[in-house]
C-alpha atoms as a PDB file:
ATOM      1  CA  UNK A   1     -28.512   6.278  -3.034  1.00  0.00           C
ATOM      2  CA  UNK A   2     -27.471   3.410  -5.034  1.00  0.00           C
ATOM      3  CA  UNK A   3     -25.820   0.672  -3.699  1.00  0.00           C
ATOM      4  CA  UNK A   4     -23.047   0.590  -6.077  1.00  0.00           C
ATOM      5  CA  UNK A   5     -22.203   3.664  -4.977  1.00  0.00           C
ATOM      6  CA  UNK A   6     -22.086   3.046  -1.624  1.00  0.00           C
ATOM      7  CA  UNK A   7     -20.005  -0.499  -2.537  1.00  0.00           C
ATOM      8  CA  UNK A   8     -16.532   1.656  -2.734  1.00  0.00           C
ATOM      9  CA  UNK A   9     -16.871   3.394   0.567  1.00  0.00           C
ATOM     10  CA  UNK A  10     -17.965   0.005   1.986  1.00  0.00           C
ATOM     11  CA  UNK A  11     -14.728  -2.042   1.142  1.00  0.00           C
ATOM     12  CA  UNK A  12     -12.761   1.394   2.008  1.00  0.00           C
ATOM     13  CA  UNK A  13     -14.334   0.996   5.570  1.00  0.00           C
ATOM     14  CA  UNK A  14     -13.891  -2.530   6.183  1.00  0.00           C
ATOM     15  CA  UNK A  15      -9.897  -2.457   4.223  1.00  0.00           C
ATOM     16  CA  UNK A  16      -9.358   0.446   7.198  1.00  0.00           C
ATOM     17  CA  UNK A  17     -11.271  -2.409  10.125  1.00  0.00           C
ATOM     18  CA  UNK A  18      -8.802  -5.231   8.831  1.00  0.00           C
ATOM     19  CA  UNK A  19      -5.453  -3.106   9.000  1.00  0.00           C
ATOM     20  CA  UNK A  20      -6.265  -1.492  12.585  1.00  0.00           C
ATOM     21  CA  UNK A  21      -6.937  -4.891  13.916  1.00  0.00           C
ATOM     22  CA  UNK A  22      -3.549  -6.063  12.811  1.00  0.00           C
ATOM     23  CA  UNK A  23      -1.946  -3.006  14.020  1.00  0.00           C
ATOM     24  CA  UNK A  24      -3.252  -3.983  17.555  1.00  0.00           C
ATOM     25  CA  UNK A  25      -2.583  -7.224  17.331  1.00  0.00           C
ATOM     26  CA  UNK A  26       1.188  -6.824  16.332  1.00  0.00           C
ATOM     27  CA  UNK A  27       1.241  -3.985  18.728  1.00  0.00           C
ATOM     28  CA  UNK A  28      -0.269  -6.609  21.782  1.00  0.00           C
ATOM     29  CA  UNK A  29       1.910  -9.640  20.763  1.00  0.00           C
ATOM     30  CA  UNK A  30       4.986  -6.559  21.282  1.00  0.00           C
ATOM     31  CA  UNK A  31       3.881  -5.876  24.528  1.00  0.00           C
ATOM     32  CA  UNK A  32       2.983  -9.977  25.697  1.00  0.00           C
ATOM     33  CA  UNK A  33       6.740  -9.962  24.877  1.00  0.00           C
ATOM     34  CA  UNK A  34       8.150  -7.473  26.700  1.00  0.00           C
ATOM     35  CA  UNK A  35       6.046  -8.448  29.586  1.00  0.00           C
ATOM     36  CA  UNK A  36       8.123 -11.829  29.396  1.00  0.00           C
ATOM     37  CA  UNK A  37      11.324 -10.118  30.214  1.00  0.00           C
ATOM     38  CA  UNK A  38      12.985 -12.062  33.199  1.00  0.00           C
ATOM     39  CA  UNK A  39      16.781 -10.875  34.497  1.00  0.00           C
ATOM     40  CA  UNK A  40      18.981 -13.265  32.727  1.00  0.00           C
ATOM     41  CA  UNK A  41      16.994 -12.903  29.356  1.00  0.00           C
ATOM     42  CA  UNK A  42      19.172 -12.260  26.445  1.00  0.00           C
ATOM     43  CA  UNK A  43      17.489  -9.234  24.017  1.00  0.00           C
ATOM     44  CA  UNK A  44      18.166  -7.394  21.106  1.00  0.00           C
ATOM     45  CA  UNK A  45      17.102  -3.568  21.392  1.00  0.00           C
ATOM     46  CA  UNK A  46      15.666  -1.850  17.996  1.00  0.00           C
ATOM     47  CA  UNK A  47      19.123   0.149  18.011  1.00  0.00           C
ATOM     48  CA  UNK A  48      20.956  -3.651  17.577  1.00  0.00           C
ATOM     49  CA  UNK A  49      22.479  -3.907  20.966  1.00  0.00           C
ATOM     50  CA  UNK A  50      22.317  -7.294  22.446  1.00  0.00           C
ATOM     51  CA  UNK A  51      22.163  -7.552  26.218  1.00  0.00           C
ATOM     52  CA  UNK A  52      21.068  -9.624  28.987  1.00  0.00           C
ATOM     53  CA  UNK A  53      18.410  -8.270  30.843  1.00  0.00           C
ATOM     54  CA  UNK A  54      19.546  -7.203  34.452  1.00  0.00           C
ATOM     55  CA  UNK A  55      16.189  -5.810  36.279  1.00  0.00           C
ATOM     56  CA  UNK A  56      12.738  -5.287  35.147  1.00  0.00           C
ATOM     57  CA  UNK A  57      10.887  -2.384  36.197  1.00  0.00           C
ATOM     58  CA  UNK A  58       7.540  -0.498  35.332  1.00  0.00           C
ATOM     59  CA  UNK A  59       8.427   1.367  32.695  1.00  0.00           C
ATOM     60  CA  UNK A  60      12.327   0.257  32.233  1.00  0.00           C
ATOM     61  CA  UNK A  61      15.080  -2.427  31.699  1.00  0.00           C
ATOM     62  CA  UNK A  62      18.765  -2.195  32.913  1.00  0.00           C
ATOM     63  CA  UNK A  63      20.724  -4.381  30.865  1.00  0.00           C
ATOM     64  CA  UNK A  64      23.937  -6.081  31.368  1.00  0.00           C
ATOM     65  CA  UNK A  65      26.235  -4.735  27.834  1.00  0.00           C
ATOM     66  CA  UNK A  66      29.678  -6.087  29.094  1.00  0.00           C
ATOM     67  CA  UNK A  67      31.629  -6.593  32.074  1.00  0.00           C
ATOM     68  CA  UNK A  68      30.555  -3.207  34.696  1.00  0.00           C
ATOM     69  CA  UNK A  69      28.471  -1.685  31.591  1.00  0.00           C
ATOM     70  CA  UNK A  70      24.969  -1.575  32.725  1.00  0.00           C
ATOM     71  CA  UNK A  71      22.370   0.362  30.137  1.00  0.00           C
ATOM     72  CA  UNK A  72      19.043   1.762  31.692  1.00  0.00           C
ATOM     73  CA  UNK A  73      16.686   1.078  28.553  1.00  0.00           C
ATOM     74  CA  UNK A  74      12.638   1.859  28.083  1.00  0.00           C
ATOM     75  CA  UNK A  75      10.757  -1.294  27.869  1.00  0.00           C
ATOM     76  CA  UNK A  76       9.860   0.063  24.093  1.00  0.00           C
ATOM     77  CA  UNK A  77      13.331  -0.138  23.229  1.00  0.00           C
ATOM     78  CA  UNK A  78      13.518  -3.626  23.472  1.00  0.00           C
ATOM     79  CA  UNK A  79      13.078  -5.405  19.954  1.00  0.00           C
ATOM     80  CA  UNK A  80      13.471  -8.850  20.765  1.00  0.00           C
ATOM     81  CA  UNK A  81      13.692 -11.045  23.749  1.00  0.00           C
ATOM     82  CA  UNK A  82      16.373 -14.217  22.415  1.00  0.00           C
ATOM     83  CA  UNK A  83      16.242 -17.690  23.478  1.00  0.00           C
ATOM     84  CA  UNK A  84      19.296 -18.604  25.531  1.00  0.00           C
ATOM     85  CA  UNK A  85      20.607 -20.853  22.128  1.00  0.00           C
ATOM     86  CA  UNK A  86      19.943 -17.795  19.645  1.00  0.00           C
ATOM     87  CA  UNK A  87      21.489 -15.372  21.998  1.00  0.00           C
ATOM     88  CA  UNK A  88      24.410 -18.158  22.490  1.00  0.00           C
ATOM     89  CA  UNK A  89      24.958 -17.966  18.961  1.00  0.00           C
ATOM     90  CA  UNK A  90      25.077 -14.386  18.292  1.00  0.00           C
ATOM     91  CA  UNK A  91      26.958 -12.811  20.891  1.00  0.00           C
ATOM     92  CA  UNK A  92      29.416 -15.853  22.308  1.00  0.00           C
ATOM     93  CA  UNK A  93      29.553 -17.901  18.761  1.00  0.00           C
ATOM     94  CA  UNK A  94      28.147 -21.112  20.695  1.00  0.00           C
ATOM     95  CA  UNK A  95      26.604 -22.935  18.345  1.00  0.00           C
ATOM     96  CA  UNK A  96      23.906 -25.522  20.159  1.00  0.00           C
ATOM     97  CA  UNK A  97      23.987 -29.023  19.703  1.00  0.00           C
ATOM     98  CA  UNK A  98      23.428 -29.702  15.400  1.00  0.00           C
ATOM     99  CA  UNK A  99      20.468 -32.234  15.460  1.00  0.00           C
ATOM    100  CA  UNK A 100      20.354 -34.173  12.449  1.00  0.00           C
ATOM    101  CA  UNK A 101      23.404 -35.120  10.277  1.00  0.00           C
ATOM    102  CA  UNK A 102      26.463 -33.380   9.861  1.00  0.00           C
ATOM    103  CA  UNK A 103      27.211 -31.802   6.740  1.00  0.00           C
ATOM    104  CA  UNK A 104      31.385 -32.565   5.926  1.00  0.00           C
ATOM    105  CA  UNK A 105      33.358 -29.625   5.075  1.00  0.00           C
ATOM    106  CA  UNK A 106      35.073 -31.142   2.218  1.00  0.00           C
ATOM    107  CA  UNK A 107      34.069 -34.153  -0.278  1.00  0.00           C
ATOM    108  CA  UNK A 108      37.049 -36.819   1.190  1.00  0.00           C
ATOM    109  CA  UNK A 109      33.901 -38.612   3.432  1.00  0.00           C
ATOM    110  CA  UNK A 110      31.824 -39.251  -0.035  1.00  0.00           C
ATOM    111  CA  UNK A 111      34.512 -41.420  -1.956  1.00  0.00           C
ATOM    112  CA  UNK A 112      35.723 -44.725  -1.279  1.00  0.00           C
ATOM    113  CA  UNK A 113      38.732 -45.564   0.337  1.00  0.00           C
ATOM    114  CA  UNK A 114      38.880 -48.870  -2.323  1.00  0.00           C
ATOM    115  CA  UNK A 115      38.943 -46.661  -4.939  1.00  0.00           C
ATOM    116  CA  UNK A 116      42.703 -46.438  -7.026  1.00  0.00           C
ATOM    117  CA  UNK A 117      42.835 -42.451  -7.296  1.00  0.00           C
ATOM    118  CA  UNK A 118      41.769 -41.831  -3.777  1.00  0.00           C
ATOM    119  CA  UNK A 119      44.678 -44.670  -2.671  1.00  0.00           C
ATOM    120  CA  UNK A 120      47.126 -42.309  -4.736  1.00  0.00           C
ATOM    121  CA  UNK A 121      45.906 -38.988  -3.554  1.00  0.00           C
ATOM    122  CA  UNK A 122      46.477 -40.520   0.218  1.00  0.00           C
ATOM    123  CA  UNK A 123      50.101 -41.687  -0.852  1.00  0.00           C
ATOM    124  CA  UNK A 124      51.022 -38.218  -2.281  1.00  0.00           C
ATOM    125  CA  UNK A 125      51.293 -39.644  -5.688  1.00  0.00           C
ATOM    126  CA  UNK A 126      50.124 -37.720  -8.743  1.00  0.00           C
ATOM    127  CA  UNK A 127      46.900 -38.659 -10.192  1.00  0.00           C
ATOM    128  CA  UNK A 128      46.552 -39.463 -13.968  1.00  0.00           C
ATOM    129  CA  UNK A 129      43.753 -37.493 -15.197  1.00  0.00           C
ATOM    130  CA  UNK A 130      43.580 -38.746 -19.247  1.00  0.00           C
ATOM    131  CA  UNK A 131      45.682 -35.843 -20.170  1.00  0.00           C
ATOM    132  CA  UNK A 132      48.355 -37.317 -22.797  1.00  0.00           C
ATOM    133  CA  UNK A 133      51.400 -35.033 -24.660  1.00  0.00           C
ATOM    134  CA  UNK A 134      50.914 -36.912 -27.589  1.00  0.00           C
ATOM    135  CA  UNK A 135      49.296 -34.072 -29.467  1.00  0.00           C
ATOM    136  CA  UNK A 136      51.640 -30.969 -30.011  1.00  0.00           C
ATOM    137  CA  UNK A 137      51.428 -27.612 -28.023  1.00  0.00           C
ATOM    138  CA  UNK A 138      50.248 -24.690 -29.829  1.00  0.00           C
ATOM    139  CA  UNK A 139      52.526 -21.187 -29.251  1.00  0.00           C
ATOM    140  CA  UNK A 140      51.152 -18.159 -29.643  1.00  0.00           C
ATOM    141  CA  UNK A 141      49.446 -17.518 -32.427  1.00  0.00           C
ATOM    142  CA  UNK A 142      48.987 -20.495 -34.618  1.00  0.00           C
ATOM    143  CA  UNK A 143      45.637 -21.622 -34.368  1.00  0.00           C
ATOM    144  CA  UNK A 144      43.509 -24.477 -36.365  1.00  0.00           C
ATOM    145  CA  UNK A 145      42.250 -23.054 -39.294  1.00  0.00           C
ATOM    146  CA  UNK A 146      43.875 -23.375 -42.323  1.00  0.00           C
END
């Protein structure tokens, strides 16, 4: 046989080498997570549930869902195992500590108080934006051209 004929099956072989080793290694980092299940862990299950994580057994979890709702789960069910801030976030609305600066909610914090329309804004006054009534108001339908 000629090699360039065996070149196609080659690649096909080692293509087939490269996906089953990521397969395992997806399917290991999975398991190296579940393993690191401790009661008191917030997870997410692959249905969406979030949960703390009651008791670890064998095979299964019991999870904590609400106040006297505890779920009996298999270990495969379990999607994700949060960090206390992430699971904070999602289920309570706690958002951590912001590190870095603060973003404002509105632009009053990036003009200066020296300047003559923020002064009048503050007093309630109207603000003079160039418009003038010099010109005359067009009705409906007059128009420019001529």
């Amino acid at each position: 046989m000629d090699i360039l004929t065996l070149f196609p099956i080659i690649i096909l072989i080692g293509f087939m080498f490269v996906m089953t080793r990521s397969a395992k290694k997806k399917q290991q980092q999975a398991a190296e997570m579940r393993d690191s299940m401790q009661p008191g862990t917030g997870v997410r299950t692959i249905g969406g549930m979030y949960a703390t994580v009651k008791e670890v057994n064998d095979e299964t979890v019991l999870l904590d869902a609400g106040p006297g709702v505890e779920l009996l789960f298999a270990k495969n069910a379990i999607g994700a195992v949060l960090t206390d801030d992430e699971y904070n976030r999602i289920v309570h609305g706690i958002e951590a500590e912001l590190q870095g600066d603060v973003v404002p909610d509105d632009a009053s914090s990036l003009t200066d108080a020296d300047d003559a329309d923020a002064g009048a804004a503050a007093d309630g006054r109207t603000v003079d934006l160039g418009k003038t009534e010099d010109a005359p108001r067009k009705t409906d339908g007059e128009s420019d051209a001529k």
